[in-house]
C-alpha atoms as a PDB file:
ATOM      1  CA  UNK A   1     128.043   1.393   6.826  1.00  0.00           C
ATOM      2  CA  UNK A   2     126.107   0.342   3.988  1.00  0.00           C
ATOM      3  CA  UNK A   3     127.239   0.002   0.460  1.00  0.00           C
ATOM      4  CA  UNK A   4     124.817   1.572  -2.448  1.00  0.00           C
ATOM      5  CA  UNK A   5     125.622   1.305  -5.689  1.00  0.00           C
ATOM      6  CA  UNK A   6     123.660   2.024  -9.223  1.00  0.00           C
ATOM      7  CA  UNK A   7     122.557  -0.728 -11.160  1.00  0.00           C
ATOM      8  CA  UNK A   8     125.474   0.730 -13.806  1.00  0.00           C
ATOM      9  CA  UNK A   9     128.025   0.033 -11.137  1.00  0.00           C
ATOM     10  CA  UNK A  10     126.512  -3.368  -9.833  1.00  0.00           C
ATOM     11  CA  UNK A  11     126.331  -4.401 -13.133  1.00  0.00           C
ATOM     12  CA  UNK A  12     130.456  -4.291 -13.897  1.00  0.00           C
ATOM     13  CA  UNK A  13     132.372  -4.279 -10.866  1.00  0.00           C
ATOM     14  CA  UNK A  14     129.483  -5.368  -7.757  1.00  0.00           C
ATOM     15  CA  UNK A  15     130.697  -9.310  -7.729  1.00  0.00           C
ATOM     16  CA  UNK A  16     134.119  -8.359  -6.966  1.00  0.00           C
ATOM     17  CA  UNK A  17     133.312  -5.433  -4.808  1.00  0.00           C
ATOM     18  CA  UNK A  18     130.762  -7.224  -2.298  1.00  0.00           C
ATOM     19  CA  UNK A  19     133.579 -10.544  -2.341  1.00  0.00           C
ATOM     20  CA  UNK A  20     135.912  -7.854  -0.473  1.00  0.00           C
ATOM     21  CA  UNK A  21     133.681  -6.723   1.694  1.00  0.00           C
ATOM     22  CA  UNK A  22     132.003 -10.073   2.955  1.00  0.00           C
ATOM     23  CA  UNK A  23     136.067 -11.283   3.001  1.00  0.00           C
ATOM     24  CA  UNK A  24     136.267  -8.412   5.216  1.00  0.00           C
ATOM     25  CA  UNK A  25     132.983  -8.366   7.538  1.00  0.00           C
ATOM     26  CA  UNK A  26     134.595 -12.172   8.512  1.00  0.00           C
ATOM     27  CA  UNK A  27     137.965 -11.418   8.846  1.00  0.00           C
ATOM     28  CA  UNK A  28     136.622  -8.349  11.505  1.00  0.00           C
ATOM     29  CA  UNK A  29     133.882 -10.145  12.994  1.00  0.00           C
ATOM     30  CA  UNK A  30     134.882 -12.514  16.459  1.00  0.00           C
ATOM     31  CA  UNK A  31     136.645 -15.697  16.114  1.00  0.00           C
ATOM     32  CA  UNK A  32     134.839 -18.655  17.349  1.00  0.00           C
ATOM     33  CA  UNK A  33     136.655 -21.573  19.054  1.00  0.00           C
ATOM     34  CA  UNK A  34     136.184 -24.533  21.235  1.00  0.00           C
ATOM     35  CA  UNK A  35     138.541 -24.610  23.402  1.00  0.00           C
ATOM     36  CA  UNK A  36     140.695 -22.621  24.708  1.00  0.00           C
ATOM     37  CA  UNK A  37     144.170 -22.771  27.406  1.00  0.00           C
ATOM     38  CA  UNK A  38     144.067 -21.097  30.616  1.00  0.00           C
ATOM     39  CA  UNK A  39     147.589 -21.122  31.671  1.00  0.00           C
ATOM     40  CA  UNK A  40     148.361 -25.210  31.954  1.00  0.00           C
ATOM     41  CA  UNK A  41     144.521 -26.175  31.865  1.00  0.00           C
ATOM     42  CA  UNK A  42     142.528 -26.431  28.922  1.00  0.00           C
ATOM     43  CA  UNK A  43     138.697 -25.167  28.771  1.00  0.00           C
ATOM     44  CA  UNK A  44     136.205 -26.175  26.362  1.00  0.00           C
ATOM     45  CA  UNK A  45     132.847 -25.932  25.374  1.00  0.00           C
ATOM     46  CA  UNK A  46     130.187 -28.186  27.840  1.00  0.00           C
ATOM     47  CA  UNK A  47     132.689 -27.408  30.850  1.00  0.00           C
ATOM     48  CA  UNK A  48     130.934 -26.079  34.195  1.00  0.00           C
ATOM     49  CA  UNK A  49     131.358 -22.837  35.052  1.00  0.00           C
ATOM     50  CA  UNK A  50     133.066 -24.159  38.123  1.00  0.00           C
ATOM     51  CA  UNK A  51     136.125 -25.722  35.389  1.00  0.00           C
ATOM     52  CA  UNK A  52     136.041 -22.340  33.493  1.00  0.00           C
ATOM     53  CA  UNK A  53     136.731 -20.165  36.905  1.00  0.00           C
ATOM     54  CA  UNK A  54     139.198 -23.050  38.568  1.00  0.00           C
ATOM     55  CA  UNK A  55     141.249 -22.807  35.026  1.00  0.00           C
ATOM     56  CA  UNK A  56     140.900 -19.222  34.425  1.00  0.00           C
ATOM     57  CA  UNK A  57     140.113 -17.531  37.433  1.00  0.00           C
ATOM     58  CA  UNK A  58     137.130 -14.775  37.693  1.00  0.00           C
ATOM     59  CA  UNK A  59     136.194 -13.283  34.406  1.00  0.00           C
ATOM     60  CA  UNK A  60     137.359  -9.193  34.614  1.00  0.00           C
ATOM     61  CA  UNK A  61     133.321  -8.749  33.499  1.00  0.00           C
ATOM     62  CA  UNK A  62     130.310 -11.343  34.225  1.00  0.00           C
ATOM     63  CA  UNK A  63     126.879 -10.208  32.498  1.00  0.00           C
ATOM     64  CA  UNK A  64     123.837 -12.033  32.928  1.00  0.00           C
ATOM     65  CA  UNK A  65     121.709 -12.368  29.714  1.00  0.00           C
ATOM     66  CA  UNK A  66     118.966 -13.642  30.431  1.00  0.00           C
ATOM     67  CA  UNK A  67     116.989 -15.020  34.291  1.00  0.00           C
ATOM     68  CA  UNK A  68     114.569 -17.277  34.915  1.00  0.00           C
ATOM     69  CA  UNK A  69     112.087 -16.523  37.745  1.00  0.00           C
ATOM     70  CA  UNK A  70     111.497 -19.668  39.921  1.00  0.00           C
ATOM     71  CA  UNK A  71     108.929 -20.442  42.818  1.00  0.00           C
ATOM     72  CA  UNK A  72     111.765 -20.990  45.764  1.00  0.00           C
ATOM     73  CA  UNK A  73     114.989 -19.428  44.522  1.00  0.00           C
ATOM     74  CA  UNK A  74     113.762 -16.341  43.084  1.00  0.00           C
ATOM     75  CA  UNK A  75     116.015 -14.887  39.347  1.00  0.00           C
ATOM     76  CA  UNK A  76     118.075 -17.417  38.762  1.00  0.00           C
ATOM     77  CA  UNK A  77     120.825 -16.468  35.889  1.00  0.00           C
ATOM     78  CA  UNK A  78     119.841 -18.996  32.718  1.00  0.00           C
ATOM     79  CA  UNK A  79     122.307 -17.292  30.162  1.00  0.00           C
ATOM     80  CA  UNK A  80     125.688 -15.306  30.826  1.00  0.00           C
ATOM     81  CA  UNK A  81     128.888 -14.031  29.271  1.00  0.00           C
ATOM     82  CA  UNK A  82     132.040 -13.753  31.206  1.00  0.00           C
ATOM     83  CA  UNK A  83     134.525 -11.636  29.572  1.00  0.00           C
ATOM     84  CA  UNK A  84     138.687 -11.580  30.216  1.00  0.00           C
ATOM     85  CA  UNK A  85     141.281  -9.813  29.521  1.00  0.00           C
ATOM     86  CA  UNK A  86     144.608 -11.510  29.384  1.00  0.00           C
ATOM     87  CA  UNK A  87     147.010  -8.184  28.933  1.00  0.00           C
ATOM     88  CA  UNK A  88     148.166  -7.025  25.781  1.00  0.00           C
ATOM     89  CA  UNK A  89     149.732  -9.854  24.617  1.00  0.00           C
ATOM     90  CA  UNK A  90     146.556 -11.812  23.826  1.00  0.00           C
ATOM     91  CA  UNK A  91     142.629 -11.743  22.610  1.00  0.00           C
ATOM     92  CA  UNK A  92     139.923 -10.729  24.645  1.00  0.00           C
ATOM     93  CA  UNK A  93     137.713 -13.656  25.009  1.00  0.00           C
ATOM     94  CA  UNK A  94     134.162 -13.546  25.611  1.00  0.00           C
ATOM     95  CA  UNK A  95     132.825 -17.348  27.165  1.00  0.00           C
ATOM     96  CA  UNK A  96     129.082 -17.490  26.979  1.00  0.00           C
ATOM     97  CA  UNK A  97     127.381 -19.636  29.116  1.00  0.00           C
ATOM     98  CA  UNK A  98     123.784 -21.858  28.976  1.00  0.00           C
ATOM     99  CA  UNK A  99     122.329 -23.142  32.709  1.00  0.00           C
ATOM    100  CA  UNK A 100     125.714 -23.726  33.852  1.00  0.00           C
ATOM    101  CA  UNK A 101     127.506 -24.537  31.236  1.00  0.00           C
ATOM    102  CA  UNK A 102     130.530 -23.149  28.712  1.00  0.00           C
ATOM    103  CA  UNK A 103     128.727 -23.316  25.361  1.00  0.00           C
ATOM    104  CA  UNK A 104     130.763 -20.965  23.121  1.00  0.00           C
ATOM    105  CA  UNK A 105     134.096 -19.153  22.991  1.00  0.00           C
ATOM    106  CA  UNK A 106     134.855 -16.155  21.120  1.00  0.00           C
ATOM    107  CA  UNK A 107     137.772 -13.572  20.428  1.00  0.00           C
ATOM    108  CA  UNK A 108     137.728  -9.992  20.724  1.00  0.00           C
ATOM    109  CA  UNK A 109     140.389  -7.311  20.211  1.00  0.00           C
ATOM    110  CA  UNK A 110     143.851  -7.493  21.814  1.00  0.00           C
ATOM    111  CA  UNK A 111     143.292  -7.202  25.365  1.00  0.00           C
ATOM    112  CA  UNK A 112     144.792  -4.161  27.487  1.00  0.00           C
ATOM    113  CA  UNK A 113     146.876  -2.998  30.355  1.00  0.00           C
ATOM    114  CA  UNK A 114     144.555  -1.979  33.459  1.00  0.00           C
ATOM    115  CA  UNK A 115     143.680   1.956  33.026  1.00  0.00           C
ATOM    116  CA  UNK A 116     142.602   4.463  35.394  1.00  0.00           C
ATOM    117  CA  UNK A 117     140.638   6.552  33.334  1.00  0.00           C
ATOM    118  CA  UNK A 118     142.851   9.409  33.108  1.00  0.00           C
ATOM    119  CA  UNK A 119     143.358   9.329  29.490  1.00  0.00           C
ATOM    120  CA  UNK A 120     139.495   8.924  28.517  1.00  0.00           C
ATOM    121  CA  UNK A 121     138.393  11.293  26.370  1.00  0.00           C
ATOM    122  CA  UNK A 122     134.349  11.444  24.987  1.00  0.00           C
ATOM    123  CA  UNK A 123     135.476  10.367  21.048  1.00  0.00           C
ATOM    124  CA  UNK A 124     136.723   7.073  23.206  1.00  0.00           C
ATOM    125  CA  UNK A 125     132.872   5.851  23.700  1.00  0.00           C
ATOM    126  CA  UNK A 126     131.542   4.071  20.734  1.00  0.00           C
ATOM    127  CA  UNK A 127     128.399   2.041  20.330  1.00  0.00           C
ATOM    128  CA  UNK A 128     129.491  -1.845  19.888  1.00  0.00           C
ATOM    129  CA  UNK A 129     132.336  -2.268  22.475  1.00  0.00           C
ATOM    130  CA  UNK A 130     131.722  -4.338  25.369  1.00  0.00           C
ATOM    131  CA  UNK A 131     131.855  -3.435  28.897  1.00  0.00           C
ATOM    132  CA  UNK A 132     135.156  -4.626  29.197  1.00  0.00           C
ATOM    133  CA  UNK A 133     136.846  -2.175  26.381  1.00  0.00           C
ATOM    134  CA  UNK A 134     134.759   0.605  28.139  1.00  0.00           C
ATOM    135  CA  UNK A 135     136.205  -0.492  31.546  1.00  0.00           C
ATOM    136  CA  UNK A 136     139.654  -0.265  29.412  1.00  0.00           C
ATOM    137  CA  UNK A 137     138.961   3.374  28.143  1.00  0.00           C
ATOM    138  CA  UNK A 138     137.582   5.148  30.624  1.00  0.00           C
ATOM    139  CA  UNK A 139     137.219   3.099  33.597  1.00  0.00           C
ATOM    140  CA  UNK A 140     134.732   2.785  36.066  1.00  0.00           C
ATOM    141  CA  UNK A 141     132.041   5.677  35.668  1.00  0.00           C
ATOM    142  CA  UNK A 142     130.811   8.447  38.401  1.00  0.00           C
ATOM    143  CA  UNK A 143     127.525   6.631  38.874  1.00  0.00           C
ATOM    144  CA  UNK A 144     125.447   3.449  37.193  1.00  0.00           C
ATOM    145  CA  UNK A 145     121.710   3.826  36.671  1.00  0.00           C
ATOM    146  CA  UNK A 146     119.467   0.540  35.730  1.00  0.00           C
ATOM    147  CA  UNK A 147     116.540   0.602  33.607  1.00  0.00           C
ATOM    148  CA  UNK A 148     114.488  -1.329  31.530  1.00  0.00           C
ATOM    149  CA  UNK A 149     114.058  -0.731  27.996  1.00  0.00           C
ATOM    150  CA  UNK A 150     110.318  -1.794  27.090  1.00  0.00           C
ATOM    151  CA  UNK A 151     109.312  -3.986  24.203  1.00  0.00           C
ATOM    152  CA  UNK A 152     105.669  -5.743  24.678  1.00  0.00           C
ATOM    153  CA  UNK A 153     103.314  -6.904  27.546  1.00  0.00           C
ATOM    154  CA  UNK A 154     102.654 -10.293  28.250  1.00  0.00           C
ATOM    155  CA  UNK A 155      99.992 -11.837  30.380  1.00  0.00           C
ATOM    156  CA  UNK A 156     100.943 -12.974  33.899  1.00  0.00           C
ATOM    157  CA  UNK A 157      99.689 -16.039  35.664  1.00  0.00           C
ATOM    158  CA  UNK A 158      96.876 -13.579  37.305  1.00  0.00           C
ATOM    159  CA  UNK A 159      95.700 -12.090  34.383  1.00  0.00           C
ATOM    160  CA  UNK A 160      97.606  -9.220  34.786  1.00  0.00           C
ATOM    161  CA  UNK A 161      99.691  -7.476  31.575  1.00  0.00           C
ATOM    162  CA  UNK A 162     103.393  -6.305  32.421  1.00  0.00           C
ATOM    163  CA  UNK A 163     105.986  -5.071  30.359  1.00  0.00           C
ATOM    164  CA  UNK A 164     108.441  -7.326  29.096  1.00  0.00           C
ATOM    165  CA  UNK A 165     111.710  -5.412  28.386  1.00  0.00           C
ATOM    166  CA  UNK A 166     115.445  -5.761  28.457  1.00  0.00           C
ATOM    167  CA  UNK A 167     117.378  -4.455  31.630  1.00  0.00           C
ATOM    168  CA  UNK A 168     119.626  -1.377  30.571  1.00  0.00           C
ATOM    169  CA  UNK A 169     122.693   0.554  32.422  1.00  0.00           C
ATOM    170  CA  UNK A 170     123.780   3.640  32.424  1.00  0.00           C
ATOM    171  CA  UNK A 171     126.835   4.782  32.502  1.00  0.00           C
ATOM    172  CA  UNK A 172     127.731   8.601  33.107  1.00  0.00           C
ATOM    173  CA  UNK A 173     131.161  10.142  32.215  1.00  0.00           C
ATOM    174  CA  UNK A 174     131.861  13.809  33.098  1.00  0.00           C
ATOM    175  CA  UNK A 175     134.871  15.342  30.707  1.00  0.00           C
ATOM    176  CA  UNK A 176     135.958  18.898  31.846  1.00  0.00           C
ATOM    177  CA  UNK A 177     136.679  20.208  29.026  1.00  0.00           C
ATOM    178  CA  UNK A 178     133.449  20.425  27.093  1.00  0.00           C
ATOM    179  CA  UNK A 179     131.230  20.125  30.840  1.00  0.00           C
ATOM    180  CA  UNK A 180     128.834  17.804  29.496  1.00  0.00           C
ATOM    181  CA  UNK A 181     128.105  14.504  31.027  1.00  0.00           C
ATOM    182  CA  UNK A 182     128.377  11.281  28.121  1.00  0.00           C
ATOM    183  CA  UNK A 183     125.155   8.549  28.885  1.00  0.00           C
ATOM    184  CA  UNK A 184     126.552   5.694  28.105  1.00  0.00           C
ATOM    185  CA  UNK A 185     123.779   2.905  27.367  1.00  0.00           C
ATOM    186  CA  UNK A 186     124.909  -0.800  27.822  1.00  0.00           C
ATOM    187  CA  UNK A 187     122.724  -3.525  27.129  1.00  0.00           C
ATOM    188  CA  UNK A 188     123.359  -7.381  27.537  1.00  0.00           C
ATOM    189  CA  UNK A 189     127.307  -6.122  28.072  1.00  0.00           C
ATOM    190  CA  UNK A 190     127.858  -3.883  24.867  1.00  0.00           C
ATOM    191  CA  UNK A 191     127.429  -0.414  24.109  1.00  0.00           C
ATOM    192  CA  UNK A 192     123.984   0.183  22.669  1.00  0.00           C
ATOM    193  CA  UNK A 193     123.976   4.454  23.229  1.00  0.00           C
ATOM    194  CA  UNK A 194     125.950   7.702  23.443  1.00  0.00           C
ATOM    195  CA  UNK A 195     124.254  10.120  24.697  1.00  0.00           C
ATOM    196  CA  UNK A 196     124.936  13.624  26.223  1.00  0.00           C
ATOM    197  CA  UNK A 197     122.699  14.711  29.496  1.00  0.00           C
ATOM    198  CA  UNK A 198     122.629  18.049  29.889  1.00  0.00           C
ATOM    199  CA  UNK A 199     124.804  21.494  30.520  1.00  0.00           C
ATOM    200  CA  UNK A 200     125.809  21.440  34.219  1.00  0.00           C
END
């Protein structure tokens, strides 16, 4: 939400005001650390991904950012995040990883006990979660659609324009009670969308 104020009220009590709220965008926004202990091992930033899944086993969520298309293997993953939940007792952490290797550690939210689902309800989807407090919420979803979300065209090698875009899932919830299906739109791991599709 955006603050708007007069020039009146800028004038006498803005200084203070926008302190509070920048005090309060960091204190809400992700911690970022570099390091961070997996049980009796110790992770930190330059480690392989090989170190980061011995020490702290698969990540509940792995979501490749960005690819890079090579002439013998095909996509290869250039940029991922790998995000775990350690119960209730600790932070979500979100590890986000450059051609291999651990380049940044940051904390979400208190992490969960494993749900079913059963208690998801459609105010539980908000935009800005990741995957992994959706997975928390409601669980996995009736079906998964891919798509690409178009920005420009770029040239090819050939000559040849293609759309350059930004893979997108979604994610559809039915909830009895209201008998509309929730589209949930994640992009890059986070929820971008809420949508409704329509009447069954």
């Amino acid at each position: 939400m955006f603050f708007r104020s007069t020039t009146a009220f800028r004038s006498t009590t803005a200084l203070p005001l926008l302190a509070i709220l920048a005090l309060s965008a960091l204190w809400a926004s992700p911690v970022t650390a570099d390091s961070l202990r997996c049980g009796g091992a110790l992770v930190r930033t330059g480690d392989r991904m090989f170190d980061v899944r011995r020490a702290c086993g698969e990540p509940d969520v792995a979501v490749t950012l960005h690819s890079v298309l090579t002439t013998t293997a095909g996509l290869v993953p250039f940029e991922e995040e790998w995000q775990y939940n350690f119960g209730n007792q600790r932070l979500i952490r979100f590890m986000h990883f450059q051609n291999g290797r651990l380049t940044q550690i940051r904390s979400g939210g208190r992490g969960f006990l494993r749900s079913t689902g059963d208690g998801c309800r459609p105010s539980a989807l908000q935009t800005g979660m990741s995957q992994l407090e959706l997975l928390a919420r409601c669980g996995e979803p009736e079906v998964i659609e891919t798509r690409v979300t178009a920005r420009s065209y770029q040239l090819a090698p050939g000559g040849v324009l293609f759309p350059v875009g930004i893979p997108a899932e979604e994610w559809f919830y039915t909830f009895d009670e209201t008998r509309f299906v929730r589209v949930v739109t994640l992009v890059n791991g986070r929820v971008v969308e809420v949508d409704q599709s329509r009447q069954r």
